[in-house]
N, C-alpha and C. Protein backbone atom coordinates (compact mmCIF):
# COMPACT_ATOMS: atom_id res chain seq x y z
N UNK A 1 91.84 40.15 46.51
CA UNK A 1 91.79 40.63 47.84
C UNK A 1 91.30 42.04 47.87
N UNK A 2 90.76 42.36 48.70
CA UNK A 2 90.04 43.60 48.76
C UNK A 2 90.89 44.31 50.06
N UNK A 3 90.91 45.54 49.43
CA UNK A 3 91.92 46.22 50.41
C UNK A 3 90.89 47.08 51.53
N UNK A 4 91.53 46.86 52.66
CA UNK A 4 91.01 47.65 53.79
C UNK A 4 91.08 49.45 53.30
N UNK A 5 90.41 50.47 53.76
CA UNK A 5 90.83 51.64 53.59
C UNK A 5 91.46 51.96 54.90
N UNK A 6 92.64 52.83 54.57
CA UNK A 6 93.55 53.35 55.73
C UNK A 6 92.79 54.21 56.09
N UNK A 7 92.79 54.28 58.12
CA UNK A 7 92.31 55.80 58.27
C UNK A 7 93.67 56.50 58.16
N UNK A 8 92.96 58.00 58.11
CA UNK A 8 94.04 58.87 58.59
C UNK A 8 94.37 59.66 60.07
N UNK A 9 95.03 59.25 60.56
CA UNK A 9 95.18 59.95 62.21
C UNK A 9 95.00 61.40 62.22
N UNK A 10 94.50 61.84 63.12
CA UNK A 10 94.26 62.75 63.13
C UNK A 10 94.47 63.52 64.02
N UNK A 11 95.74 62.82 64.94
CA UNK A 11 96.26 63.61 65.86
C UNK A 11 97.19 64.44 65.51
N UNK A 12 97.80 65.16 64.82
CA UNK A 12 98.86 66.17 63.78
C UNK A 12 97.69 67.29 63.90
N UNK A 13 96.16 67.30 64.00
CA UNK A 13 94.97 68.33 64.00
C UNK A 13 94.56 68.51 65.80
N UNK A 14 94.91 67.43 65.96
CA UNK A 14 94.18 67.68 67.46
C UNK A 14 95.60 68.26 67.98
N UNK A 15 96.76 68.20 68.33
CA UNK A 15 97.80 68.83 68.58
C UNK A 15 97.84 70.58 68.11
N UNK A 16 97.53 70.60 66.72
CA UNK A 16 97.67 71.86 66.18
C UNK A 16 96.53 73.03 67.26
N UNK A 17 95.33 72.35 66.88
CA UNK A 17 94.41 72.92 67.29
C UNK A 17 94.75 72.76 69.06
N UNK A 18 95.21 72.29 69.66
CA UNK A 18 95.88 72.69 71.26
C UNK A 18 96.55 73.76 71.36
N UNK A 19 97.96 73.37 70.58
CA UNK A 19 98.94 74.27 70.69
C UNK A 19 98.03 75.96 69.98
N UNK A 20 97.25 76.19 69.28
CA UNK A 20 96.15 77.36 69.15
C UNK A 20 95.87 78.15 70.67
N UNK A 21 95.08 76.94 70.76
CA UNK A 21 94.01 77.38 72.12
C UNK A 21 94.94 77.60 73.60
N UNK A 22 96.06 76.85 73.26
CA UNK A 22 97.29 77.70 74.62
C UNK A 22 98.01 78.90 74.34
N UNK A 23 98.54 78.70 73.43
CA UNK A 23 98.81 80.20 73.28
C UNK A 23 97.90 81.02 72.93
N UNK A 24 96.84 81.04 72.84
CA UNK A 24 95.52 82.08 72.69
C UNK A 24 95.37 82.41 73.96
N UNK A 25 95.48 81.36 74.48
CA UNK A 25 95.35 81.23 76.61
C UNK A 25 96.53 82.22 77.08
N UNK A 26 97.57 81.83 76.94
CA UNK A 26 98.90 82.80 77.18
C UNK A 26 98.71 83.88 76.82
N UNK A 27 98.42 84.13 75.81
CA UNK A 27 98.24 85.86 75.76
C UNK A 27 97.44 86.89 75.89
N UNK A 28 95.94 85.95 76.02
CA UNK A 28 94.88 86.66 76.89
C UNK A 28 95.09 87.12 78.57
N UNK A 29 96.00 85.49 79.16
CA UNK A 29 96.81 86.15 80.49
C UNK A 29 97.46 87.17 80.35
N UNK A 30 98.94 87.21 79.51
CA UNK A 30 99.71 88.42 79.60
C UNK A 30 99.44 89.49 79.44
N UNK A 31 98.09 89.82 78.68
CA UNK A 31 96.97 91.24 78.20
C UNK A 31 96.84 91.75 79.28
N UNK A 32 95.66 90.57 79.85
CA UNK A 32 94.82 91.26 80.84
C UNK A 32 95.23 91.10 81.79
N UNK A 33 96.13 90.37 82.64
CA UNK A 33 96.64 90.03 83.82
C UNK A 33 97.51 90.27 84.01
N UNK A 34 99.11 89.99 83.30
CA UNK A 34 100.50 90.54 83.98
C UNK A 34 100.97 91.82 83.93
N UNK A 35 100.45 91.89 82.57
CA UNK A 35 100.96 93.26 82.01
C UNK A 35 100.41 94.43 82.64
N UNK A 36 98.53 94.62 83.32
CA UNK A 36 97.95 95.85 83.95
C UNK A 36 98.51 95.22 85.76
N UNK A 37 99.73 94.09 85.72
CA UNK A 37 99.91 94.38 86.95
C UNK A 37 100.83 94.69 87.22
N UNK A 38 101.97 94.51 86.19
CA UNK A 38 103.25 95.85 86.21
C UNK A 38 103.19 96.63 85.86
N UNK A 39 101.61 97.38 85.90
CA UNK A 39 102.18 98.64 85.72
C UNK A 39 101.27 99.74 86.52
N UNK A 40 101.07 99.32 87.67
CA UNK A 40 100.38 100.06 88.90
C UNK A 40 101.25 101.33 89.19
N UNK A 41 100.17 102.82 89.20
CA UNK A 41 100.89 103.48 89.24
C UNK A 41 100.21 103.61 90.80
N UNK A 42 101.27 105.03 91.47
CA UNK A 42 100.05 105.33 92.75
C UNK A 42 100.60 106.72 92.52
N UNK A 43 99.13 107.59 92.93
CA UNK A 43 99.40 109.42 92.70
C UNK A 43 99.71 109.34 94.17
N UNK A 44 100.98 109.99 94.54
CA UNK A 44 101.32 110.84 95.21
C UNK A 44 101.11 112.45 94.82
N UNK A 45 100.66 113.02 95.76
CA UNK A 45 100.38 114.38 95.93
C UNK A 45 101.83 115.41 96.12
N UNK A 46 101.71 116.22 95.62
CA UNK A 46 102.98 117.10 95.92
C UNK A 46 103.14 117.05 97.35
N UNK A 47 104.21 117.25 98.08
CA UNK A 47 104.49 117.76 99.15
C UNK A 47 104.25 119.17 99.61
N UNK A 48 103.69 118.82 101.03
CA UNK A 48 102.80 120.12 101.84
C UNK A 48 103.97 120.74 102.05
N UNK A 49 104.87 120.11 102.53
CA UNK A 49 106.39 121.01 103.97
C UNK A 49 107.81 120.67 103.18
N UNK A 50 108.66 121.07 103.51
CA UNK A 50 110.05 120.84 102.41
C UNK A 50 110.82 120.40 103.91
N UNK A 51 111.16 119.47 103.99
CA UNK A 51 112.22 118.55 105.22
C UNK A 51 113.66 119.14 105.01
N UNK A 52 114.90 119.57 105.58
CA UNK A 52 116.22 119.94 105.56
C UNK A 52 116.75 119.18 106.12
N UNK A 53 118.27 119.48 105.93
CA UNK A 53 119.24 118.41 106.63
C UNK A 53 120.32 119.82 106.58
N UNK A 54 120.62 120.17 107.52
CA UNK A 54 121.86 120.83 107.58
C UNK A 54 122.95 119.91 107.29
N UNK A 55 124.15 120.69 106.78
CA UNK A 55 125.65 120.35 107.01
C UNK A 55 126.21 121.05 107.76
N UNK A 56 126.49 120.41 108.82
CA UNK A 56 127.19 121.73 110.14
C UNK A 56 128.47 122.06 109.63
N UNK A 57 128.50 123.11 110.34
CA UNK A 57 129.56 124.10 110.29
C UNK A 57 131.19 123.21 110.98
N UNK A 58 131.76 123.13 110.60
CA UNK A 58 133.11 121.91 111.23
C UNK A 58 132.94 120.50 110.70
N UNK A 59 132.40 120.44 110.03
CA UNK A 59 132.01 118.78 109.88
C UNK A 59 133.11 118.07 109.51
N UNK A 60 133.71 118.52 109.04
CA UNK A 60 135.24 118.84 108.42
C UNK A 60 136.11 117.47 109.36
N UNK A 61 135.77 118.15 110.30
CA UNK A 61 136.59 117.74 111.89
C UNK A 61 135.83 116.53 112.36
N UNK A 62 136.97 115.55 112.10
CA UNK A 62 135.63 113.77 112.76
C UNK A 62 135.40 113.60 114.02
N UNK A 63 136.21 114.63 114.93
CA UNK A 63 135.76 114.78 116.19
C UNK A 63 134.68 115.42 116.50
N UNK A 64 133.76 116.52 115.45
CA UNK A 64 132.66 117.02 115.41
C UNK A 64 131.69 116.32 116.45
N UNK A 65 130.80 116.84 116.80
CA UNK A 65 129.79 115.47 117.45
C UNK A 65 128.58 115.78 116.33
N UNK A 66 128.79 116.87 115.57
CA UNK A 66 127.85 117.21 114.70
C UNK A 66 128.30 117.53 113.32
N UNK A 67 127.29 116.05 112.12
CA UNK A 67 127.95 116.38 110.42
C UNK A 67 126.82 116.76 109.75
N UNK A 68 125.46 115.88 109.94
CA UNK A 68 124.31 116.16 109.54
C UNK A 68 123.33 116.27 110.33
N UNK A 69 122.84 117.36 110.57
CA UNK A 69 121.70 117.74 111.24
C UNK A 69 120.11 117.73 110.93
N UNK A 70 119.12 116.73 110.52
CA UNK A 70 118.85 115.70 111.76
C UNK A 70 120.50 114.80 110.96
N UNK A 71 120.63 113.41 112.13
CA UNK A 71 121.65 112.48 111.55
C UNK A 71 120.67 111.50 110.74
N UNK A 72 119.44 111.42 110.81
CA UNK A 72 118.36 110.60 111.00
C UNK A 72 117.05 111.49 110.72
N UNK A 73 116.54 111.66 109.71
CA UNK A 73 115.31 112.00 109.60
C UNK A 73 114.35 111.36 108.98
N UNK A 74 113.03 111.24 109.55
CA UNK A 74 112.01 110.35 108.87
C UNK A 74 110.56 111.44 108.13
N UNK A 75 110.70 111.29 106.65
CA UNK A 75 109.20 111.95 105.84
C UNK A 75 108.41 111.44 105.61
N UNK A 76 107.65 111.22 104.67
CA UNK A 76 106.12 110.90 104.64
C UNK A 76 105.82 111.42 102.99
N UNK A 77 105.77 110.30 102.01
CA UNK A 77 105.24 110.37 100.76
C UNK A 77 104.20 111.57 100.86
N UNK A 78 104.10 112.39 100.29
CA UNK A 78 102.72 113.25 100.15
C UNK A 78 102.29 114.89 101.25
N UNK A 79 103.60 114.50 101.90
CA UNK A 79 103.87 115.19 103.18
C UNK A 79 104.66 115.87 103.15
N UNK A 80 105.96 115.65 103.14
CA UNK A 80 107.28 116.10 103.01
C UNK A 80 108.19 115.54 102.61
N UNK A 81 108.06 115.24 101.33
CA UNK A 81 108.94 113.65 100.87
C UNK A 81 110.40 114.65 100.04
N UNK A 82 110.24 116.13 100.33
CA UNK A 82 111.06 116.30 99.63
C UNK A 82 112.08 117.27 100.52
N UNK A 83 113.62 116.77 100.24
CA UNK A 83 115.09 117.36 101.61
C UNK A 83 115.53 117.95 100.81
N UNK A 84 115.90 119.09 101.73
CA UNK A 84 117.02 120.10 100.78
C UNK A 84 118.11 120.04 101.94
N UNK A 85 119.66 119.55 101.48
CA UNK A 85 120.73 119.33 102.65
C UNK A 85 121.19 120.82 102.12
N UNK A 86 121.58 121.70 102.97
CA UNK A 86 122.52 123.16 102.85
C UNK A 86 123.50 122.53 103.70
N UNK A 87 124.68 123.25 103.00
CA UNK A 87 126.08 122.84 103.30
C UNK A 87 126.48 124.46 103.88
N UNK A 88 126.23 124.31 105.47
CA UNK A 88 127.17 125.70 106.28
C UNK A 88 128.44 125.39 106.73
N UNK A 89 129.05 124.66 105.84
CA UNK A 89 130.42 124.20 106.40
C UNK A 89 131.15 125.31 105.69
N UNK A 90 132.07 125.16 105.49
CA UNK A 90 133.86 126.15 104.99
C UNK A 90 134.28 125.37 103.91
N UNK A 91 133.78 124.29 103.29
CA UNK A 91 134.17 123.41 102.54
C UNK A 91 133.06 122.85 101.81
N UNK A 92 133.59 122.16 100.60
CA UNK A 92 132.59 121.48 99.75
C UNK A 92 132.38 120.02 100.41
N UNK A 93 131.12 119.35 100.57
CA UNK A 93 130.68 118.42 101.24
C UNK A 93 129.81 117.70 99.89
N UNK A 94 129.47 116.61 100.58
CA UNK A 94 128.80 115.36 99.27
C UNK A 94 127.31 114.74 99.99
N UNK A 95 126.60 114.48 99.18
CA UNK A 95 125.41 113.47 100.35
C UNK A 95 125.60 112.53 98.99
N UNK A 96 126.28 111.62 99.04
CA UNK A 96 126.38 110.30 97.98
C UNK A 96 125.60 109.12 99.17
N UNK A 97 125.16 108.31 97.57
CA UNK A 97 124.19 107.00 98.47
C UNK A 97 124.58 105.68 98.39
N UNK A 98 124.76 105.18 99.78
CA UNK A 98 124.80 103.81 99.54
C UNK A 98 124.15 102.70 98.71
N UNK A 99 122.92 103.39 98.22
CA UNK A 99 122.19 102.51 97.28
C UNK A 99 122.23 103.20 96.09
N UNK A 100 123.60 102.97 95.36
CA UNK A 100 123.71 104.19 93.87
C UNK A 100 122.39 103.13 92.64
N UNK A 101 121.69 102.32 93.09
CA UNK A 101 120.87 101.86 92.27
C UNK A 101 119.53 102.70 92.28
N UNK A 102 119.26 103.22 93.19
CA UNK A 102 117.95 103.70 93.33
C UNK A 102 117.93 105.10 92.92
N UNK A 103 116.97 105.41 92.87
CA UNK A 103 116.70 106.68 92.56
C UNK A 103 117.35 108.32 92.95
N UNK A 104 117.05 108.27 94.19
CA UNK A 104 118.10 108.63 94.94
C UNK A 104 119.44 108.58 94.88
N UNK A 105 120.28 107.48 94.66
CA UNK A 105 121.69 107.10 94.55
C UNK A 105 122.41 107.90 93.25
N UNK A 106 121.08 107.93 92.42
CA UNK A 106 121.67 108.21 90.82
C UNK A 106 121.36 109.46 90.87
N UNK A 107 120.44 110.31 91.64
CA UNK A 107 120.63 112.01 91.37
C UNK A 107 121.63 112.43 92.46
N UNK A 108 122.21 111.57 93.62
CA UNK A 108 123.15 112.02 94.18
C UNK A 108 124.09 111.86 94.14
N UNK A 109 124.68 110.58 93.20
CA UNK A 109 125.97 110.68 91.78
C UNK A 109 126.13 111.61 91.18
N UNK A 110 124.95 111.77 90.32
CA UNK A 110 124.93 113.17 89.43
C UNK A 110 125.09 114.39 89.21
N UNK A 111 124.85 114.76 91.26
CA UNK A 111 124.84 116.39 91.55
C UNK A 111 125.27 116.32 92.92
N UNK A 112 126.96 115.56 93.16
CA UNK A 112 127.31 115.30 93.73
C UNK A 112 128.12 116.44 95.10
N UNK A 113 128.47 117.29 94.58
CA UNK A 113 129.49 118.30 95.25
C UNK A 113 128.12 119.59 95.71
N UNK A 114 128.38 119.59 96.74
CA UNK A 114 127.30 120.90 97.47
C UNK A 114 128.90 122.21 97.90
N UNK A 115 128.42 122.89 97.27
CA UNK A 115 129.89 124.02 97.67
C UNK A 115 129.08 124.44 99.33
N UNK A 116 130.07 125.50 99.83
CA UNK A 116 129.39 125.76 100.56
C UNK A 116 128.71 127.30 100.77
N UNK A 117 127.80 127.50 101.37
CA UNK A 117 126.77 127.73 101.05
C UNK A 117 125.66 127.49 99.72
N UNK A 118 126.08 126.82 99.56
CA UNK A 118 124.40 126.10 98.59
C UNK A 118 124.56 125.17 98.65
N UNK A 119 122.88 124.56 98.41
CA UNK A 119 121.62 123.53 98.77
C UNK A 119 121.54 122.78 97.72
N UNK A 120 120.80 121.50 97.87
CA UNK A 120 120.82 120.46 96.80
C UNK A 120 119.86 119.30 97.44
N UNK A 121 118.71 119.12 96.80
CA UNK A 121 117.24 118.93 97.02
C UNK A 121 117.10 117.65 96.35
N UNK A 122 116.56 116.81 96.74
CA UNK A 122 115.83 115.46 96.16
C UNK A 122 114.25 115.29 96.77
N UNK A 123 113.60 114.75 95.61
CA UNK A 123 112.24 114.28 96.08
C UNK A 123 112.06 113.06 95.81
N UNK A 124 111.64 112.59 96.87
CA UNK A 124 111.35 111.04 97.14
C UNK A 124 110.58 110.36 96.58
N UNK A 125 110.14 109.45 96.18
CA UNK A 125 108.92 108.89 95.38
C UNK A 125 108.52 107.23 95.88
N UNK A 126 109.44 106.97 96.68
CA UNK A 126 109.50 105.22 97.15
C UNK A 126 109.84 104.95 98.84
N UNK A 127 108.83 104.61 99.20
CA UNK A 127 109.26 104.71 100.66
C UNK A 127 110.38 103.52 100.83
N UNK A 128 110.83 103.52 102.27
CA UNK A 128 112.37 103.05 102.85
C UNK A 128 113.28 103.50 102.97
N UNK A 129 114.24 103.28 103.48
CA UNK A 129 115.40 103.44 104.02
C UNK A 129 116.71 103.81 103.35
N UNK A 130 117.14 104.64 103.22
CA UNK A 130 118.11 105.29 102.83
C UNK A 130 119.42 105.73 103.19
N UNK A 131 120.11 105.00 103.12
CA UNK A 131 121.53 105.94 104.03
C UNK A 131 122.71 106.50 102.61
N UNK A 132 123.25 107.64 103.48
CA UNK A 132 123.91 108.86 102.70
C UNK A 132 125.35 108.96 103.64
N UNK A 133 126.14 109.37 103.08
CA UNK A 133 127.46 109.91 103.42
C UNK A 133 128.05 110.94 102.94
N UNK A 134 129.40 111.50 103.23
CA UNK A 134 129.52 112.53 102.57
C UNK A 134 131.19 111.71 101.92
N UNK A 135 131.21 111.69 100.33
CA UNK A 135 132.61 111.32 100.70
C UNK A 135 134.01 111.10 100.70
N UNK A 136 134.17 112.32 101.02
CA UNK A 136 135.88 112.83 100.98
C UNK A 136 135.57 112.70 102.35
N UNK A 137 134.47 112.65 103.76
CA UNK A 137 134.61 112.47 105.05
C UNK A 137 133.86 111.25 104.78
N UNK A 138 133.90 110.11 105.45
CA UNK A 138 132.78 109.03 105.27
C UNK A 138 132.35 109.19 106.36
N UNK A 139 133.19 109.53 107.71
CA UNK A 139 132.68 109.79 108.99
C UNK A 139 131.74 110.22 109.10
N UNK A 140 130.81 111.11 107.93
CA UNK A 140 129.66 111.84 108.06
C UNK A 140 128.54 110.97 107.41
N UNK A 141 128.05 110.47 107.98
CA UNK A 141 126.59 109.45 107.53
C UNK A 141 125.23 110.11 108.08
N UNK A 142 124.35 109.47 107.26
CA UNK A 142 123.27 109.63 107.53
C UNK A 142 121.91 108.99 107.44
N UNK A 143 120.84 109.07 107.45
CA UNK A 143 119.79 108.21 107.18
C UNK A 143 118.49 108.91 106.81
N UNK A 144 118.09 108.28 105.71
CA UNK A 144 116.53 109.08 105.37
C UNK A 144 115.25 108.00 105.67
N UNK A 145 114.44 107.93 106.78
CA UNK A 145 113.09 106.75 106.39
C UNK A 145 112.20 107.60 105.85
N UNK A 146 111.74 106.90 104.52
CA UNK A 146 110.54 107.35 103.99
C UNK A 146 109.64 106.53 104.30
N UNK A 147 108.40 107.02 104.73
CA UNK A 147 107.31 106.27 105.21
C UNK A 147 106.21 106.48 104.03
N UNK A 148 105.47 105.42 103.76
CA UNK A 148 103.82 105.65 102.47
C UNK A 148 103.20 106.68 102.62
N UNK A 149 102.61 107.08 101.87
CA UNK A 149 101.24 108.19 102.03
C UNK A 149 100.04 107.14 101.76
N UNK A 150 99.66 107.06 103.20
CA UNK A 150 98.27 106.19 103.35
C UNK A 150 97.17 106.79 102.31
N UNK A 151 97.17 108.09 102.03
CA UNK A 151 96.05 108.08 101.79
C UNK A 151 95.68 108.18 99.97
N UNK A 152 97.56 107.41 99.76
CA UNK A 152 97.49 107.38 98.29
C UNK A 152 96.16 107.15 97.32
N UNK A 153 96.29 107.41 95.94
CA UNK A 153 95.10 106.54 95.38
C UNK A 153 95.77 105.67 94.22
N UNK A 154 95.29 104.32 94.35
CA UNK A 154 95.99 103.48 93.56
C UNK A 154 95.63 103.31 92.18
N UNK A 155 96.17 103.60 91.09
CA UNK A 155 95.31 103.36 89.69
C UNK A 155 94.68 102.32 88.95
N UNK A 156 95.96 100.72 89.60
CA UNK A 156 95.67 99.75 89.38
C UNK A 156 95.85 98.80 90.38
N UNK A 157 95.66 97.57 90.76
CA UNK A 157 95.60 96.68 91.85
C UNK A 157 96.40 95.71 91.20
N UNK A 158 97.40 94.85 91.95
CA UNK A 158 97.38 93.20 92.12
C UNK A 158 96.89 92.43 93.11
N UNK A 159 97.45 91.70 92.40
CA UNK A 159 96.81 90.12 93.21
C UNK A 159 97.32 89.75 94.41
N UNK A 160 98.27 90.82 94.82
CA UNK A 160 99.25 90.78 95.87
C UNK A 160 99.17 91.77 96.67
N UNK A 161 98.17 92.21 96.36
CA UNK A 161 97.59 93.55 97.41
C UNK A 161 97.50 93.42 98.70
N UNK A 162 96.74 92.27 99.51
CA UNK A 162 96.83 91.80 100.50
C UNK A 162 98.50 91.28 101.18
N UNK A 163 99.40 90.96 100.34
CA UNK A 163 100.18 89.72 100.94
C UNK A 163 101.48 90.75 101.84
């Protein structure tokens, strides 16, 4: 009897050579595509004007009608993105943040107690909404909107630029 010759399959090569060409695929994406899109910077320009927030004088007192003066102020990335709160009260006062995650939250953890008479300054870098308190009074709240600097320049783009 004469023996047939076995082939040999050769799918163990065609698999190998896939699993190659996808992950060659995967990491040409993550190069050039995910990675230059986390990491868009945008230049903001120093700030032209320095924004304040008084601490009034009595704030002390929750009957005050006045703790932070504006109660509510809105800046502008590139503009005036940067507050200095002065404390003219008789007492040591706080601007702690409801969002202790952000940027903001964690330098106003950090440099928490304003004595009084002296100032204590943050610069903004992320527009939105911000609210502050003081708090040994909580009665004393406040709010910061940061608005974009339109006329940023962006270093890198996504794909989500539009959305």
């Amino acid at each position: 009897m004469s023996e047939i010759p076995q082939q040999k399959s050769n799918w163990l090569a065609v698999m190998t050579i896939a699993m190659i060409v996808l992950s060659a695929s995967g990491i040409v994406y993550y190069q050039f595509m995910f990675i230059p899109a986390t990491q868009i910077q945008v230049i903001i320009p120093p700030p032209k004007d320095i924004s304040s927030v008084t601490i009034a004088f009595g704030a002390l007192d929750p009957n005050n009608t006045d703790f932070f003066i504006p109660e509510t102020i809105t800046i502008v990335l590139g503009i005036n993105h940067t507050i200095v709160w002065v404390n003219n009260d008789e007492i040591i006062h706080t601007v702690s943040s409801s969002s202790a995650g952000t940027e903001f939250g964690k330098a106003a953890l950090a440099n928490n107690y304003i004595d009084p008479g002296v100032s204590w300054n943050f610069t903004f870098s992320k527009p939105g909404e911000y609210d502050y308190y003081c708090t040994p009074h909580p009665y004393m709240r406040g709010l910061i909107i940061v608005l974009p600097y339109e006329d940023s320049t962006t270093i890198a783009t996504t794909e989500n630029e539009n959305h």
